[in-house]
Protein backbone atom coordinates (compact mmCIF):
# COMPACT_ATOMS: atom_id res chain seq x y z
CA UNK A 1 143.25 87.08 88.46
CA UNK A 2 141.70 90.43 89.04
CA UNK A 3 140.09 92.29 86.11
CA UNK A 4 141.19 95.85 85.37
CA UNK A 5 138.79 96.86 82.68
CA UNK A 6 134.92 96.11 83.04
CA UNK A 7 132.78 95.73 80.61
CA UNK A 8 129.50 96.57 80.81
CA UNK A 9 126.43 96.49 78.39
CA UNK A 10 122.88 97.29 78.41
CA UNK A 11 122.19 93.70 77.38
CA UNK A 12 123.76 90.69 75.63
CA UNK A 13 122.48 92.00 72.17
CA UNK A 14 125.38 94.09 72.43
CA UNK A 15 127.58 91.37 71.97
CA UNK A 16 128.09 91.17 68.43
CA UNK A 17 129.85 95.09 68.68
CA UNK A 18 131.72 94.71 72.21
CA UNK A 19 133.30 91.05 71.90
CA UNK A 20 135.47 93.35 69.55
CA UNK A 21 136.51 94.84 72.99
CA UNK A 22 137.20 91.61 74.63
CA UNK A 23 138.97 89.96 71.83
CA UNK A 24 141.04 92.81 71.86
CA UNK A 25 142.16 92.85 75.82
CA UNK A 26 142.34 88.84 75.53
CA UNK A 27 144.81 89.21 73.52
CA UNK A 28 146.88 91.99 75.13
CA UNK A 29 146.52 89.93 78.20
CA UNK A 30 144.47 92.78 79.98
CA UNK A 31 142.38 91.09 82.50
CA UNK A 32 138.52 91.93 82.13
CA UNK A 33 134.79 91.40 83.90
CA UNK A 34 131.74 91.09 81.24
CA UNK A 35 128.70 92.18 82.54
CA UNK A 36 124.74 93.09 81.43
CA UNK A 37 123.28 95.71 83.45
CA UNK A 38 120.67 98.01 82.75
CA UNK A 39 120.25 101.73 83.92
CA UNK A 40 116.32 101.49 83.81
CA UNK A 41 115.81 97.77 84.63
CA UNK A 42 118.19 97.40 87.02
CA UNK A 43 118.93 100.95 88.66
CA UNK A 44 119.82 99.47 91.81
CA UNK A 45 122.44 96.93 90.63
CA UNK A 46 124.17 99.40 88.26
CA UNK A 47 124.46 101.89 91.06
CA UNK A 48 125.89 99.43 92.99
CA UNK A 49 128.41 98.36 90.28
CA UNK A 50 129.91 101.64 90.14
CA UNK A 51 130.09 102.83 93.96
CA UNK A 52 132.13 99.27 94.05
CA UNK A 53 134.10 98.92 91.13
CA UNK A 54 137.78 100.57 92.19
CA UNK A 55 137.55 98.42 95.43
CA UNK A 56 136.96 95.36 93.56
CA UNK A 57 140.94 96.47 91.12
CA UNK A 58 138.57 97.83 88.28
CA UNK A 59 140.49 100.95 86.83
CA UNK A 60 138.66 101.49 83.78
CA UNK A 61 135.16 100.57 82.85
CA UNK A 62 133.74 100.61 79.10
CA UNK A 63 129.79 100.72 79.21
CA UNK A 64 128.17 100.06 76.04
CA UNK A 65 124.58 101.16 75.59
CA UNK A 66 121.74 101.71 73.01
CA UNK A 67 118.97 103.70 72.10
CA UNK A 68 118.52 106.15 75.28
CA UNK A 69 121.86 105.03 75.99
CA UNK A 70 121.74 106.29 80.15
CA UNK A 71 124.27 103.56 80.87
CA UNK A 72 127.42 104.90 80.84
CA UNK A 73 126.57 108.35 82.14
CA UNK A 74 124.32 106.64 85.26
CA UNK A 75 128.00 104.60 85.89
CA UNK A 76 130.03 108.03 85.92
CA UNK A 77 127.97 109.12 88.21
CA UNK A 78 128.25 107.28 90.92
CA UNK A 79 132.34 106.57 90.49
CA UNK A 80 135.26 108.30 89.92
CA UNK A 81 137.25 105.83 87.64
CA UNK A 82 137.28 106.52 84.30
CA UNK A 83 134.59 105.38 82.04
CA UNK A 84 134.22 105.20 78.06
CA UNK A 85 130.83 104.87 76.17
CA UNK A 86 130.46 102.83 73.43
CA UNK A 87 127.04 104.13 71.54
CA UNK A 88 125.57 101.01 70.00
CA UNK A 89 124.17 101.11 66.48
CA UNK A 90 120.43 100.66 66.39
CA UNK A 91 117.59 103.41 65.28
CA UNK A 92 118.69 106.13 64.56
CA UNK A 93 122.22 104.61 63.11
CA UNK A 94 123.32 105.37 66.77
CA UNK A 95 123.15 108.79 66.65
CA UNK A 96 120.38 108.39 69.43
CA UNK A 97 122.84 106.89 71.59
CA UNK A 98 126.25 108.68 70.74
CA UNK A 99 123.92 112.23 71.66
CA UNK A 100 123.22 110.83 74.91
CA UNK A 101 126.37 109.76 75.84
CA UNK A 102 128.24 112.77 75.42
CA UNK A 103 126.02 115.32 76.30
CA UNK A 104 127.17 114.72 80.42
CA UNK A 105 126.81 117.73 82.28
CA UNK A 106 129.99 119.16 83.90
CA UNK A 107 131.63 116.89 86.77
CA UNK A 108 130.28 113.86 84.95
CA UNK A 109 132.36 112.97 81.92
CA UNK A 110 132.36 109.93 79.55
CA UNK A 111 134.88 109.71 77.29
CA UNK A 112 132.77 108.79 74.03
CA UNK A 113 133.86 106.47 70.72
CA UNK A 114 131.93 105.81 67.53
CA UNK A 115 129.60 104.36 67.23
CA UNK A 116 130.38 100.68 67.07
CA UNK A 117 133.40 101.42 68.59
CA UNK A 118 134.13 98.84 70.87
CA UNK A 119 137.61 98.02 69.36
CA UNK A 120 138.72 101.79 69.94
CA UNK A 121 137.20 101.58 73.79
CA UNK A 122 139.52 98.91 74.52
CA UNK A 123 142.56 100.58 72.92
CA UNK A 124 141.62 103.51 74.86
CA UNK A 125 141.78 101.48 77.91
CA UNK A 126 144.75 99.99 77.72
CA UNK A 127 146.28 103.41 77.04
CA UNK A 128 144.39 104.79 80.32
CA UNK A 129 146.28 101.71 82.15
CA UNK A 130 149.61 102.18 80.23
CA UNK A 131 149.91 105.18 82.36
CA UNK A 132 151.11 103.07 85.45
CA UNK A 133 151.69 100.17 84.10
CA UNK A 134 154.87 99.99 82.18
CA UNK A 135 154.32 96.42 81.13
CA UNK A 136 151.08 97.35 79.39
CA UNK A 137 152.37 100.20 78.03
CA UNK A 138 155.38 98.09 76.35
CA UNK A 139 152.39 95.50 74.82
CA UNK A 140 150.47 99.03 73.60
CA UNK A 141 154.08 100.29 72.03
CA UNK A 142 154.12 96.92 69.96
CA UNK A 143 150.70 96.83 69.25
CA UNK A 144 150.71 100.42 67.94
CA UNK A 145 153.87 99.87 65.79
CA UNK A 146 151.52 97.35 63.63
CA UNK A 147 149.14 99.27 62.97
CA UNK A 148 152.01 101.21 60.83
CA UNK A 149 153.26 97.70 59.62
CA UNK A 150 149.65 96.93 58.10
CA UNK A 151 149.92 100.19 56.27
CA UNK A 152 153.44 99.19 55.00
CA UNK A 153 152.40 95.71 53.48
CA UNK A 154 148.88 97.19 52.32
CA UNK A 155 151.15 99.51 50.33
CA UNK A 156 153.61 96.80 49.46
CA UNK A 157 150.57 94.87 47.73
CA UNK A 158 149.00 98.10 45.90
CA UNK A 159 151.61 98.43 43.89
CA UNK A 160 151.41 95.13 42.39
CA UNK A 161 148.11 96.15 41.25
CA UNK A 162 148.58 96.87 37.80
CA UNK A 163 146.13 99.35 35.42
CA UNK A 164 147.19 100.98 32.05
CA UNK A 165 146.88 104.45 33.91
CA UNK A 166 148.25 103.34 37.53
CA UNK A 167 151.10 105.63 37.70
CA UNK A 168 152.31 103.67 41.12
């Protein structure tokens, strides 16, 4: 199986926020790589990663990153497949890292979530593939018709919820 979606983070404590991201193309049977690279301790390698990534049936990489948060923008750089940043949580509430990831300088964009977002980078993936890919796009048609079906029941079980004043 080839992957289509990489994953990449600055390192594995970034796992907590991104295995949202991986449970999430697991189950819409969207083959993905995992991988820990750094843009400062491993320049080379990263570089690498991205001038080889298409070749290898990558079409859309999600690079998570923290604090200076270079990763994603250091990928972009040096491919032209698409690539979303996932700012991770950490001093500055991620703010640090969500301001460095979308302040790319023209030629060089990263499409940007949350912070946190991981769940939203996949989604946005699979939408990104769902372009060309008619059975993904049937899977993301499904999917996306839950997300109104959750609203539905939620709504279902408010008004059971009974208060004097509840006029629902």
């Amino acid at each position: 199986m080839t992957p289509k979606v990489s994953i990449i983070m600055g390192s594995t404590s970034d796992m907590p926020v991104m295995e949202k991201a991986m449970q999430f193309l697991n189950e819409q049977q969207i083959p993905f790589e995992v991988n820990a690279l750094s843009a400062h301790r491993t320049p080379d390698a990263v570089e690498t990663f991205a001038r080889t990534a298409e070749e290898r049936g990558i079409r859309v990489i999600i690079a998570a990153a923290g604090m200076a948060a270079a990763l994603p923008g250091v990928i972009a750089a040096n491919t032209t497949l698409p690539v979303i940043g996932v700012p991770i949580k950490g001093m500055l509430d991620g703010l640090d890292a969500m301001l460095s990831i979308i302040q790319m300088p023209p030629g060089i964009p990263v499409a940007t979530v949350g912070v946190n977002g991981a769940m939203n980078a996949a989604i946005l993936a699979m939408e990104m593939l769902a372009l060309t890919d008619s059975d993904i796009a049937a899977r993301l048609k499904t999917y996306k018709a839950g997300l109104g079906a959750k609203i539905e029941k939620a709504n279902k079980e408010l008004a059971e919820v009974k208060y004097d004043f509840k006029c629902n």
